[in-house]
Protein backbone atom coordinates (compact mmCIF):
# COMPACT_ATOMS: atom_id res chain seq x y z
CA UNK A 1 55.03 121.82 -18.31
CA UNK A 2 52.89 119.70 -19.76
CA UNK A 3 51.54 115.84 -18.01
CA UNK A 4 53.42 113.90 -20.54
CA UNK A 5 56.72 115.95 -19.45
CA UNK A 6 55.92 114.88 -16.00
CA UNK A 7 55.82 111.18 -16.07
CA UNK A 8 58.29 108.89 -15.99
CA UNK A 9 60.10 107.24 -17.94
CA UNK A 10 59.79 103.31 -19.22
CA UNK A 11 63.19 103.13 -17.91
CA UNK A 12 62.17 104.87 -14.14
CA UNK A 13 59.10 102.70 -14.41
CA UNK A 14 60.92 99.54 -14.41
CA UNK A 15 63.71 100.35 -12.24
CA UNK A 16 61.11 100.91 -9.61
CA UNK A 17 59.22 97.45 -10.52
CA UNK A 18 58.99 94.44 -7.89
CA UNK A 19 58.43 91.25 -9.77
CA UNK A 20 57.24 88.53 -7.13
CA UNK A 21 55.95 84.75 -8.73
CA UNK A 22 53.11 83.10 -7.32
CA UNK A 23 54.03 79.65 -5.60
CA UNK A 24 51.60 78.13 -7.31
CA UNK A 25 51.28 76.60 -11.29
CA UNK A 26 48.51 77.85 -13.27
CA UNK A 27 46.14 76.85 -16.17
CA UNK A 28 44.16 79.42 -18.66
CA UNK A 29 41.04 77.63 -19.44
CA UNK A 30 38.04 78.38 -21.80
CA UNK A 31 34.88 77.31 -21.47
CA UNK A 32 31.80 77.62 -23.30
CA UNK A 33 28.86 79.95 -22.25
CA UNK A 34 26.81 76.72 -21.54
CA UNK A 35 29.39 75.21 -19.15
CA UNK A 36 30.01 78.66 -18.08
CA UNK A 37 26.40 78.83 -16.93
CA UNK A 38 27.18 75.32 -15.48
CA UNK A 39 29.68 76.35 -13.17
CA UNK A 40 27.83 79.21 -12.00
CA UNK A 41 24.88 77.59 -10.39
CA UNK A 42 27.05 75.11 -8.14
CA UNK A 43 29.29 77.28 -5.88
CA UNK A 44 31.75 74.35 -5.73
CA UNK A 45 32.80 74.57 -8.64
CA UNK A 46 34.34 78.23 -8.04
CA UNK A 47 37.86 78.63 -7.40
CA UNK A 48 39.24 79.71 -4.18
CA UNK A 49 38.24 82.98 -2.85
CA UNK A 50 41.57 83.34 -1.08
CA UNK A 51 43.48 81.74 -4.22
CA UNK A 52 44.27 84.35 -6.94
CA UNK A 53 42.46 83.97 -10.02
CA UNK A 54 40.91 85.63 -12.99
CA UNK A 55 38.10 85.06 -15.48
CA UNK A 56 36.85 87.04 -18.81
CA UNK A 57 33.50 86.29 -20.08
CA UNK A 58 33.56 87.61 -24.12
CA UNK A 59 31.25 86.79 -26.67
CA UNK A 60 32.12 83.80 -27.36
CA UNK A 61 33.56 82.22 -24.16
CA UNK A 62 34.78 82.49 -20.71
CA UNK A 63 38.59 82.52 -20.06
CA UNK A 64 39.41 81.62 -16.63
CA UNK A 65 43.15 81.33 -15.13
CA UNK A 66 42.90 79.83 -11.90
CA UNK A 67 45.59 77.43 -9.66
CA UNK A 68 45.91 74.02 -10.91
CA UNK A 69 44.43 72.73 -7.46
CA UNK A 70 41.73 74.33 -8.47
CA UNK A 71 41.72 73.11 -12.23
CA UNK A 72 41.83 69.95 -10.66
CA UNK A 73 38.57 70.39 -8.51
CA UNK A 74 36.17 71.52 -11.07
CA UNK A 75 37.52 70.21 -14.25
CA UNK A 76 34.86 67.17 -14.46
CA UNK A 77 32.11 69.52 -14.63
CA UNK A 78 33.40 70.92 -18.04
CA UNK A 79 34.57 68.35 -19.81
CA UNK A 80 34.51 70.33 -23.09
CA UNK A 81 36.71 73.00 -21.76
CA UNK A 82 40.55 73.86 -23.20
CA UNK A 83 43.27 74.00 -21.19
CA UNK A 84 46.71 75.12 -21.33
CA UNK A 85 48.61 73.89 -17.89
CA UNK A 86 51.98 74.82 -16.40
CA UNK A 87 51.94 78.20 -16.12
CA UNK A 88 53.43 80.85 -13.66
CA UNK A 89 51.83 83.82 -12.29
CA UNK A 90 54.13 86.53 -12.29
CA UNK A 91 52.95 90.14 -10.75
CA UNK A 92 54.72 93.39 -12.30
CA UNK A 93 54.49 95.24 -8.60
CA UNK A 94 54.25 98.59 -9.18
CA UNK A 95 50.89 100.63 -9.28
CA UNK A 96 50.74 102.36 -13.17
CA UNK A 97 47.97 104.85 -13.84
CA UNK A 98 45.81 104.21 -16.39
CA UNK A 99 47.88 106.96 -18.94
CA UNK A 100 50.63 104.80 -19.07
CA UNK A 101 52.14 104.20 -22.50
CA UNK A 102 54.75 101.71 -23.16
CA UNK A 103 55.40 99.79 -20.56
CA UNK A 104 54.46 96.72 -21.03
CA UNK A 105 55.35 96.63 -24.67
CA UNK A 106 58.79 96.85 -22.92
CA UNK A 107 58.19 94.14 -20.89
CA UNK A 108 56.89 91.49 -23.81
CA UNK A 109 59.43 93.35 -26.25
CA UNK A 110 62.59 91.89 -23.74
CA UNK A 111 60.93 88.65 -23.04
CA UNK A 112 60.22 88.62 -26.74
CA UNK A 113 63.51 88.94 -27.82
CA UNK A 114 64.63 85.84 -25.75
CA UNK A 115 61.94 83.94 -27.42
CA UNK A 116 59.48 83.98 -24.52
CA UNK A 117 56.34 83.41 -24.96
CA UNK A 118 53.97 85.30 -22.23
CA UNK A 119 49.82 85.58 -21.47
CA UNK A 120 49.40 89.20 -20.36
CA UNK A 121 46.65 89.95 -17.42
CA UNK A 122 45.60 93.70 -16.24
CA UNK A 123 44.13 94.59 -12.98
CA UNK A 124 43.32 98.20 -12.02
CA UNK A 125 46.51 98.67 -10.61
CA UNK A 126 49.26 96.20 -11.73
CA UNK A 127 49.67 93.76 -15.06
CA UNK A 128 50.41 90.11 -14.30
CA UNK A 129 52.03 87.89 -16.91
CA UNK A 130 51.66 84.15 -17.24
CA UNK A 131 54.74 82.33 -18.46
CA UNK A 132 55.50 78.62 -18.97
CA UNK A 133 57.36 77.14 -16.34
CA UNK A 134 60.53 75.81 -18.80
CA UNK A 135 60.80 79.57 -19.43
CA UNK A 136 60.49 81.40 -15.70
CA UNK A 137 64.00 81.00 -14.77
CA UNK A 138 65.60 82.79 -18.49
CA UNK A 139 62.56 85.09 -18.19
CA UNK A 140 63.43 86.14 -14.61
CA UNK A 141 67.08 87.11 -16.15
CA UNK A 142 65.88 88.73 -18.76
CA UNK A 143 63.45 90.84 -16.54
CA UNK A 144 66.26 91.41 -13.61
CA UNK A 145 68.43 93.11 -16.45
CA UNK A 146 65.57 95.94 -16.13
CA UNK A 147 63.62 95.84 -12.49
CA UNK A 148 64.25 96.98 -9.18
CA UNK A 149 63.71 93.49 -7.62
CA UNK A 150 63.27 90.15 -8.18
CA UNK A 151 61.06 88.51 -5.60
């Protein structure tokens, strides 16, 4: 029998899914490398340590999506910075391996389909979406058509 026989299905996967949404509201922001290097050298202008967050330094920029509380805190230090507020953190609980194939593309395909719009974030163990706050409420239908549990 061969791995790919073995694992489960899409289907299985999201039947056995927990989706749980962060209290909080959200903003994705990008800086440049310069503010980037900014915020770096003054440790007050990190977010939280006990707050979830998440920041990708590219080539060109650093993403960060951190509370709004925090957004709040250290957004006079970057004045240059983009920003795209009112977002929700919502966690896909359910540890995937790494081999997984096609389960998010599920995921965005259904909220997709309603028209929903959603920023997609990847830890080691779980994905994380961010969706607009007008759109949690349809999106959390949409997604309790498929999941084990809405949280």
């Amino acid at each position: 029998m061969s791995d790919s026989a073995a694992a489960p299905s899409v289907a299985e996967l999201l039947r056995e899914t927990k989706v749980e949404v962060a209290p909080a509201s959200y903003v994705v922001v990008g800086v440049g490398l310069q503010d980037w290097q900014r915020l770096l050298e003054d440790p007050d202008l990190s977010p939280r340590a006990n707050a979830p967050f998440m920041i990708l330094r590219d080539a060109h920029e650093v993403t960060m999506v951190i509370e709004e509380d925090d957004w709040r805190r250290i957004r006079h230090a970057v004045r240059d910075a983009r920003s795209e507020a009112g977002y929700r953190l919502v966690t896909l609980d359910i540890e995937l391996p790494w081999t997984t194939v096609g389960y998010l593309a599920r995921i965005t395909e259904l909220l997709a389909a309603e028209k929903i719009s959603v920023g997609v974030l990847s830890s080691f163990t779980r994905d994380h979406l961010l969706i607009k706050q007008a759109d949690l409420g349809n999106a959390l239908r949409v997604l309790g058509e498929h999941v084990g549990e809405l949280c």
